[in-house]
Protein backbone atom coordinates (compact mmCIF):
# COMPACT_ATOMS: atom_id res chain seq x y z
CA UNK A 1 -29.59 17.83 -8.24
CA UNK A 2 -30.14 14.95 -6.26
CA UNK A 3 -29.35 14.56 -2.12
CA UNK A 4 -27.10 11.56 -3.54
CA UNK A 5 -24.96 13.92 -6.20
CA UNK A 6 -25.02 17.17 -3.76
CA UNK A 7 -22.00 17.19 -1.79
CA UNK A 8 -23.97 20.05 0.61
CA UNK A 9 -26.30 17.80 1.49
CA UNK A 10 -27.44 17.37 4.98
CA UNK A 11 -26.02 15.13 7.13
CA UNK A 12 -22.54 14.30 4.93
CA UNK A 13 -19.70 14.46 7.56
CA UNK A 14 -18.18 17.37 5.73
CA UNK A 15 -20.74 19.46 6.18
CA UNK A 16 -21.06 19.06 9.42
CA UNK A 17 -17.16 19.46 10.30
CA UNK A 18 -17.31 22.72 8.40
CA UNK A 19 -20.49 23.80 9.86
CA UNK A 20 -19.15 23.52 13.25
CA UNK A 21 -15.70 25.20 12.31
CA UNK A 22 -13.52 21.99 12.70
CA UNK A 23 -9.89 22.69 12.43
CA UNK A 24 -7.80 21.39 9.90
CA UNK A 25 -4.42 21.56 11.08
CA UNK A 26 -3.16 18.47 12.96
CA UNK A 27 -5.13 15.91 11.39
CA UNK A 28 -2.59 14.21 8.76
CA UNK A 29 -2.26 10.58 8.89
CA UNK A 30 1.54 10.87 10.61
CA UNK A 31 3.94 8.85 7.98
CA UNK A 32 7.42 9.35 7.27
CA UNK A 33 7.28 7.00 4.08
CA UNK A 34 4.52 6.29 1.46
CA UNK A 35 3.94 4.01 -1.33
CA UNK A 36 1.36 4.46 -3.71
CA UNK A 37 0.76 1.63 -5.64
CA UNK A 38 -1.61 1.84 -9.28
CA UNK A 39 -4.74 -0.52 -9.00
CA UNK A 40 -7.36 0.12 -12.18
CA UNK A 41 -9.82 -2.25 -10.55
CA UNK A 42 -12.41 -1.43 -7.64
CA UNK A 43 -10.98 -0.90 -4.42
CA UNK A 44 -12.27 -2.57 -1.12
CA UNK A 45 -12.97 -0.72 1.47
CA UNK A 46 -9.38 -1.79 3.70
CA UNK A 47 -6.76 -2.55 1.03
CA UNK A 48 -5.18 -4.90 3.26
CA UNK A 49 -8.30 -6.80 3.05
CA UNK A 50 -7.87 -6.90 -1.04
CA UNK A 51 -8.89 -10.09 -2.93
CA UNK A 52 -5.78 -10.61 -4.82
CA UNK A 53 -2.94 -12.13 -2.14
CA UNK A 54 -0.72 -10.22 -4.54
CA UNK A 55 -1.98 -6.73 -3.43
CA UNK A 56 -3.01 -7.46 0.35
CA UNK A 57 0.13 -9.32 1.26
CA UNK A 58 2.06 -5.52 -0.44
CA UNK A 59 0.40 -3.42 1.80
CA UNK A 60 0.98 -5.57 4.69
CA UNK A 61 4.61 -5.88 3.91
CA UNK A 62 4.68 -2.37 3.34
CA UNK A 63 2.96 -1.30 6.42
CA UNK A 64 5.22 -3.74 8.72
CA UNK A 65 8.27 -1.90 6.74
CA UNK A 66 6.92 1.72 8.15
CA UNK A 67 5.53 2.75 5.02
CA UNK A 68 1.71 4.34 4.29
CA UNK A 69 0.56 2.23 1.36
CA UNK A 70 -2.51 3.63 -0.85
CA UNK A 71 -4.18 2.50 -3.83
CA UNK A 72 -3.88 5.09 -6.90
CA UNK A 73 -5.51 5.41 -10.14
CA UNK A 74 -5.60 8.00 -12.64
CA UNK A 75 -9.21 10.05 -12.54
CA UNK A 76 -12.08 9.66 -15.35
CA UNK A 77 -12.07 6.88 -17.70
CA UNK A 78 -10.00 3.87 -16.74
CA UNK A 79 -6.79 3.42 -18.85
CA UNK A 80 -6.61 0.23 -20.45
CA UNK A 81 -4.16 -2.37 -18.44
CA UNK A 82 -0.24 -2.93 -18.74
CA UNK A 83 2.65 -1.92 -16.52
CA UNK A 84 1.65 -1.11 -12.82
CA UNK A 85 3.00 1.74 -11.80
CA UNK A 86 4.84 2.11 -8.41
CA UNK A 87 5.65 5.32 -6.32
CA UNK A 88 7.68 5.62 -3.15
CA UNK A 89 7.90 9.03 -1.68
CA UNK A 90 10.32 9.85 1.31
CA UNK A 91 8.50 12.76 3.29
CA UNK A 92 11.04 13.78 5.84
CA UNK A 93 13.11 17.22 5.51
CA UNK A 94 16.59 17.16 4.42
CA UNK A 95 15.36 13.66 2.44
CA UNK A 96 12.50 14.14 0.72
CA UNK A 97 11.88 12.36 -2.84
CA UNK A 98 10.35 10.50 -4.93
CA UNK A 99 10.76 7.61 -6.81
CA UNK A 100 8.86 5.27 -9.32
CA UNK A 101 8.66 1.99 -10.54
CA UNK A 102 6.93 0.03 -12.88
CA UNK A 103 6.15 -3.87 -12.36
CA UNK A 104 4.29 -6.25 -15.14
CA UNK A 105 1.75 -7.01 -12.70
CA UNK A 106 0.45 -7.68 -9.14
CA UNK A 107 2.76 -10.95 -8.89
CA UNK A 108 5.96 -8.90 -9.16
CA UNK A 109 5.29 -6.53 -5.98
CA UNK A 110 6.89 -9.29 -3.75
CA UNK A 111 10.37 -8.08 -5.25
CA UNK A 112 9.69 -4.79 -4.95
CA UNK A 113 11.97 -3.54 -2.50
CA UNK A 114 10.40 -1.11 0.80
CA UNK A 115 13.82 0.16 2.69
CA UNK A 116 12.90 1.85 6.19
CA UNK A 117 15.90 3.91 5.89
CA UNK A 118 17.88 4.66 3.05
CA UNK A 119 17.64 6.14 -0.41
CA UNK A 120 14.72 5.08 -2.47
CA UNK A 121 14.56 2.39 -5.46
CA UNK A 122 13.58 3.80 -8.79
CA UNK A 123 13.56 6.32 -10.97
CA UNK A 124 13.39 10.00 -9.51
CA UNK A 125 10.47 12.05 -9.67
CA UNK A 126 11.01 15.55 -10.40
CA UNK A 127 7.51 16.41 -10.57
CA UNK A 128 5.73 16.50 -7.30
CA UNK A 129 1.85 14.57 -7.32
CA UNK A 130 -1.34 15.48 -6.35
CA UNK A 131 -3.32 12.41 -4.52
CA UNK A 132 -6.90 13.08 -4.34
CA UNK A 133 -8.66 11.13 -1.82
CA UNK A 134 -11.69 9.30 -3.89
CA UNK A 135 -12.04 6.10 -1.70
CA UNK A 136 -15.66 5.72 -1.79
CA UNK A 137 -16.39 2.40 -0.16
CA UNK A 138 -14.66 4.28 3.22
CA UNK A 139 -16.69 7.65 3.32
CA UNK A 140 -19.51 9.32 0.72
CA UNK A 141 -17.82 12.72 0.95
CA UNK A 142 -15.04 11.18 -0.40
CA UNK A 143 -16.54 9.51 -3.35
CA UNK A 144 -18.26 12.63 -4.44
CA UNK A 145 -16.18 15.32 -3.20
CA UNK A 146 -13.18 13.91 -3.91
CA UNK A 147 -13.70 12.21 -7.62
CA UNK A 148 -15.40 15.80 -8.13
CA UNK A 149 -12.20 17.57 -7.60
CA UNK A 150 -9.54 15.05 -9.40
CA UNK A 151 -11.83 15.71 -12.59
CA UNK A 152 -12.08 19.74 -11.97
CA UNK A 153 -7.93 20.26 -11.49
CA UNK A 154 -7.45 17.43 -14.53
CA UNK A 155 -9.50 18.96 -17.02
CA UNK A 156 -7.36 22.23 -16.63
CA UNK A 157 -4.66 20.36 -17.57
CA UNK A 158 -3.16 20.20 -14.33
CA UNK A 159 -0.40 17.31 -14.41
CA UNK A 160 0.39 14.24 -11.97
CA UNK A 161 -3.33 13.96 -10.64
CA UNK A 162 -4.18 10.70 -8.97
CA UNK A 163 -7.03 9.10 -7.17
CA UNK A 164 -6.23 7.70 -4.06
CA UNK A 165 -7.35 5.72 -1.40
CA UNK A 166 -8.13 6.62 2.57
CA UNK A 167 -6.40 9.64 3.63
CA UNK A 168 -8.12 9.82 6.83
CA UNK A 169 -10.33 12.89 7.77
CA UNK A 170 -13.32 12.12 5.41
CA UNK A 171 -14.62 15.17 7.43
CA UNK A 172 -12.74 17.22 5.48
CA UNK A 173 -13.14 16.19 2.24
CA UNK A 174 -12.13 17.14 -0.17
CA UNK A 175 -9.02 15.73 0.92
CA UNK A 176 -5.48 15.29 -0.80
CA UNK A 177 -1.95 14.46 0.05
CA UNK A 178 1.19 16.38 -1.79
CA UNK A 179 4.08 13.87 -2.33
CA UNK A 180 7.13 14.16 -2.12
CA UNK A 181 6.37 16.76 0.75
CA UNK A 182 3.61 14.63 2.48
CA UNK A 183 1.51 17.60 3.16
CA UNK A 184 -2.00 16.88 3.39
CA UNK A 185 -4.87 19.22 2.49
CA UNK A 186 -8.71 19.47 3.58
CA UNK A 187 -11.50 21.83 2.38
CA UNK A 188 -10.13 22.04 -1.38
CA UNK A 189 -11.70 23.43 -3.95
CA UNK A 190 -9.50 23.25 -7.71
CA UNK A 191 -7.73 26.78 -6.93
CA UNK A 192 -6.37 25.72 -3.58
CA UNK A 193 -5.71 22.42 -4.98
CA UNK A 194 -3.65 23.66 -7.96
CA UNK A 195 -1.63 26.33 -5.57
CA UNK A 196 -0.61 23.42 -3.18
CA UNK A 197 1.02 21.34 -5.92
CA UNK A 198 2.79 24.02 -7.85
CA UNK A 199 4.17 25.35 -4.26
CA UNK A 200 5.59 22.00 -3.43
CA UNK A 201 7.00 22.35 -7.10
CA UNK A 202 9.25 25.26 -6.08
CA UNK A 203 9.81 23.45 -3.24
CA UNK A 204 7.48 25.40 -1.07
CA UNK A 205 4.11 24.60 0.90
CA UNK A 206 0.92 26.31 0.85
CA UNK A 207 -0.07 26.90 4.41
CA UNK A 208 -3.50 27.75 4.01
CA UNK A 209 -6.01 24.53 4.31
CA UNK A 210 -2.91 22.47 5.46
CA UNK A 211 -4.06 19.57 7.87
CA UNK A 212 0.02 19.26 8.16
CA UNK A 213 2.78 17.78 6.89
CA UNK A 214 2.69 13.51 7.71
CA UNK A 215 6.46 13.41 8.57
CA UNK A 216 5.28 14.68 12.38
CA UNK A 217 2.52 13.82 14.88
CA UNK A 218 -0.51 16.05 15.39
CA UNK A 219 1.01 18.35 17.44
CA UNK A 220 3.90 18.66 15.39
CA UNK A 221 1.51 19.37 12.70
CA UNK A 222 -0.21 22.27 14.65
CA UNK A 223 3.50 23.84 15.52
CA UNK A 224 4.87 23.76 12.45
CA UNK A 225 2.09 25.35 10.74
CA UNK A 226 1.95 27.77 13.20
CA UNK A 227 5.40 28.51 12.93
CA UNK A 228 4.92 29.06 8.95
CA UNK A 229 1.73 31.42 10.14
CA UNK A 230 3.84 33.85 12.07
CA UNK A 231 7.00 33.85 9.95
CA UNK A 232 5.88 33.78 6.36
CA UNK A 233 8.91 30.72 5.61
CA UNK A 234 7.48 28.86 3.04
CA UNK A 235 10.62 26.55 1.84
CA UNK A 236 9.21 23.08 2.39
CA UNK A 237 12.02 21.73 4.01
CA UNK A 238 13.14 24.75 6.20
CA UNK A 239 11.57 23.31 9.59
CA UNK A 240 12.25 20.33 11.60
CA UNK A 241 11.02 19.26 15.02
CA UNK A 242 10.53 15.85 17.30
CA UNK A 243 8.61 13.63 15.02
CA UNK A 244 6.83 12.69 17.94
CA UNK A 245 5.69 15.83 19.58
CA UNK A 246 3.09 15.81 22.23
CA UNK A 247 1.01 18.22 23.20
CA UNK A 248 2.33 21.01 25.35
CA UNK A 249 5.80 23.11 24.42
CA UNK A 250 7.18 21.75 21.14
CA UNK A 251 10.32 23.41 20.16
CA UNK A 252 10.58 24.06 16.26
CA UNK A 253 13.92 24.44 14.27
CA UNK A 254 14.46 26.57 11.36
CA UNK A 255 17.14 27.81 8.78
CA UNK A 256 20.14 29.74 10.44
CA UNK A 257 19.94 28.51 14.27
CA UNK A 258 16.23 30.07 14.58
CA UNK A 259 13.91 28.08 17.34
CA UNK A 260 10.56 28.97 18.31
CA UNK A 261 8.51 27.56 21.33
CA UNK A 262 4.77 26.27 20.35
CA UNK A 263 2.42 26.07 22.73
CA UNK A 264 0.00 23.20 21.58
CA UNK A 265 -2.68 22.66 23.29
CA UNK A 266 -6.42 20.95 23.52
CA UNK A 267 -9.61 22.78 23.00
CA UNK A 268 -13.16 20.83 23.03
CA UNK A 269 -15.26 21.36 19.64
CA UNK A 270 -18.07 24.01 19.78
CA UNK A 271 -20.62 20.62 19.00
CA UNK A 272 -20.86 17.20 18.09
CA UNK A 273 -19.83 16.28 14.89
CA UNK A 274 -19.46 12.55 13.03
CA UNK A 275 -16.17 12.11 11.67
CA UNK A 276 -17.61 9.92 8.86
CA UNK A 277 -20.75 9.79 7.07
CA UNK A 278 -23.69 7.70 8.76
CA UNK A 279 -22.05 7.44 11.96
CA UNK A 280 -22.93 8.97 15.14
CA UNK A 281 -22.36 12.49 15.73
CA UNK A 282 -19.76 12.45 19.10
CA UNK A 283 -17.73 15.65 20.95
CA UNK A 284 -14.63 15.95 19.56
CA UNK A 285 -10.84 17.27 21.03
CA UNK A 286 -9.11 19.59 18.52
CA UNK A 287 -5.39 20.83 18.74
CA UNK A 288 -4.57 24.41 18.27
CA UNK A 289 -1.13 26.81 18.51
CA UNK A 290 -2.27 29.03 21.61
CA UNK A 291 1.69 30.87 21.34
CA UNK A 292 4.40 31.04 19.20
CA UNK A 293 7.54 31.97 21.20
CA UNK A 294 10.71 33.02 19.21
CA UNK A 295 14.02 31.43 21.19
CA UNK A 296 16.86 32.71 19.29
C-alpha cells in the first residue's frame, strides 16, 4: 500500500492527534440546527464559495438563518441526477427531528424555507442518518478515512449513510455527525459507527468516541458526556444545560429534578500536534470533566 492510500501514514493529522492522546469530547462544531443539502457534483473546498449562485447563496442564507449547512451525497458510485434531496434536522432536546425535502434542482433552494425557531418543513424522518465526513479538498484524513468508512458500514447494509462535507476536527477522522441527535463522533471504525446510529434509533447515544452533542458549546459537550460517564443515562434527550457553557462549573439537568455540578476545565496537550494535514504542528488547549458533583 501506498503512503497516499495508508491512512497510518506518517505525518496525517490523525495520526498524530491519536498518537499524542487528543481528546475527543468537546470538539463538535456547536449547532442547534442543520441542513444537509444533496450535491452529486465535486465539492469545493468552502461550500459557500460554490460555483453555482444557486448553492452558495443556500448556505449563506442558511448560515445567516442559524443553521449548519453541509453538502451530502450518497457513498460509492454516483447516482444518476433528478430530485435534490433536502434534510433539516432540529438537534436540541425536547425538539429534536428531522425533516426532508425534495426540490427539482439547485434553482428551487431559494423557496426552501430555513425557520430559526419553529417546527420543521417537510416530511418527518423516522430514521435517524449517519453523515460521514468525506470532504477531501478540506483535509486528506478525511478523504481517505472518511470515504473508507461510508463504504465499510454501507456494504453491510447499514441504511441512511451519507457523505458529507466539513465536520470540523479532521484530526479525528474518521469523523461523523448523527442527525436528528447532532452527536458527533471521532476515531470510528464500522462497529462504533454502526452502534452510534442504531443508539440514536432507540433514541439513545453512544457515549464512547462522542466529540459531543452540537446543540451545546465545548464545555457543555465535556459536561454532558461526563454526566452520561458517571450515570449510565443513555436516553438522548434526558439532559439539558446552558447552550452556552463556559468553562468552569456547568450545572447539568436531568430526568426527575436530578442536577449535577461539572467541573470543566483546561489542560495543555502532552505535545504539538497539527489539527489538519500539512499544516504546522502547534500546542494545543484541551477541555476535560475534572468532577462530577451530584446536587439533588
Amino acid at each position: 500500500m501506498t503512503p497516499a492510500a495508508n491512512p497510518a501514514a506518517p505525518g496525517r493529522c490523525a495520526v498524530l492527534a491519536r498518537a499524542v492522546d487528543e481528546p475527543v469530547a468537546g470538539t463538535a462544531p456547536q449547532a442547534a440546527r442543520w441542513v444537509a443539502l444533496e450535491h452529486r457534483g465535486a465539492w469545493p473546498r468552502d461550500i459557500n464559495a460554490h460555483p453555482d449562485p444557486s448553492v452558495s447563496g443556500f448556505a449563506a442564507r442558511a448560515s445567516a438563518a442559524g443553521w449548519r449547512p453541509l453538502l451530502i451525497r450518497r457513498p460509492g458510485r454516483r447516482e444518476p441526477a433528478g430530485p435534490t434531496r433536502v434534510v433539516l434536522a432540529d438537534t436540541a432536546p425536547g425538539t429534536t427531528r428531522a425533516t426532508q425535502l425534495t426540490v427539482a434542482g439547485p434553482r428551487e433552494l431559494g423557496a426552501v424555507p430555513l425557520p430559526s425557531t419553529g417546527p420543521l418543513p417537510g416530511e418527518t424522518l423516522h430514521d435517524p442518518l449517519l453523515l460521514v465526513c468525506t470532504h477531501g479538498r478540506r483535509d486528506r484524513c478525511c478523504a481517505v478515512n472518511g470515504r473508507r468508512l461510508a463504504l465499510a458500514v454501507t456494504a453491510v447494509g447499514e441504511p441512511d449513510v451519507w457523505e458529507c462535507s466539513h465536520l470540523g476536527g479532521h484530526r479525528f477522522a474518521p469523523t461523523a455527525l448523527v442527525l436528528p441527535t447532532g452527536y458527533l463522533y471521532g476515531r470510528l471504525d464500522p462497529g462504533t459507527a454502526i452502534s452510534a446510529r442504531k443508539a440514536a434509533a432507540l433514541g439513545e447515544v453512544e457515549v464512547g468516541l462522542s466529540r459531543g452533542r452540537s446543540t451545546w458549546s465545548a464545555a457543555g459537550q465535556v459536561a454532558e458526556l461526563a454526566v452520561r460517564d458517571a450515570t449510565g443515562l443513555r436516553d438522548a434527550d434526558a439532559l439539558t444545560l446552558d447552550p452556552l457553557a463556559r468553562p468552569g462549573t456547568v450545572v447539568v439537568h436531568g430526568p426527575s429534578g436530578r442536577r449535577w455540578a461539572v467541573e470543566v476545565a483546561e489542560r495543555p496537550g502532552t505535545e504539538p500536534r497539527p489539527a489538519s494535514c500539512g499544516i504546522a504542528a502547534l500546542p494545543f488547549v484541551a477541555l476535560h470533566a475534572a468532577a462530577v458533583t451530584p446536587l439533588s
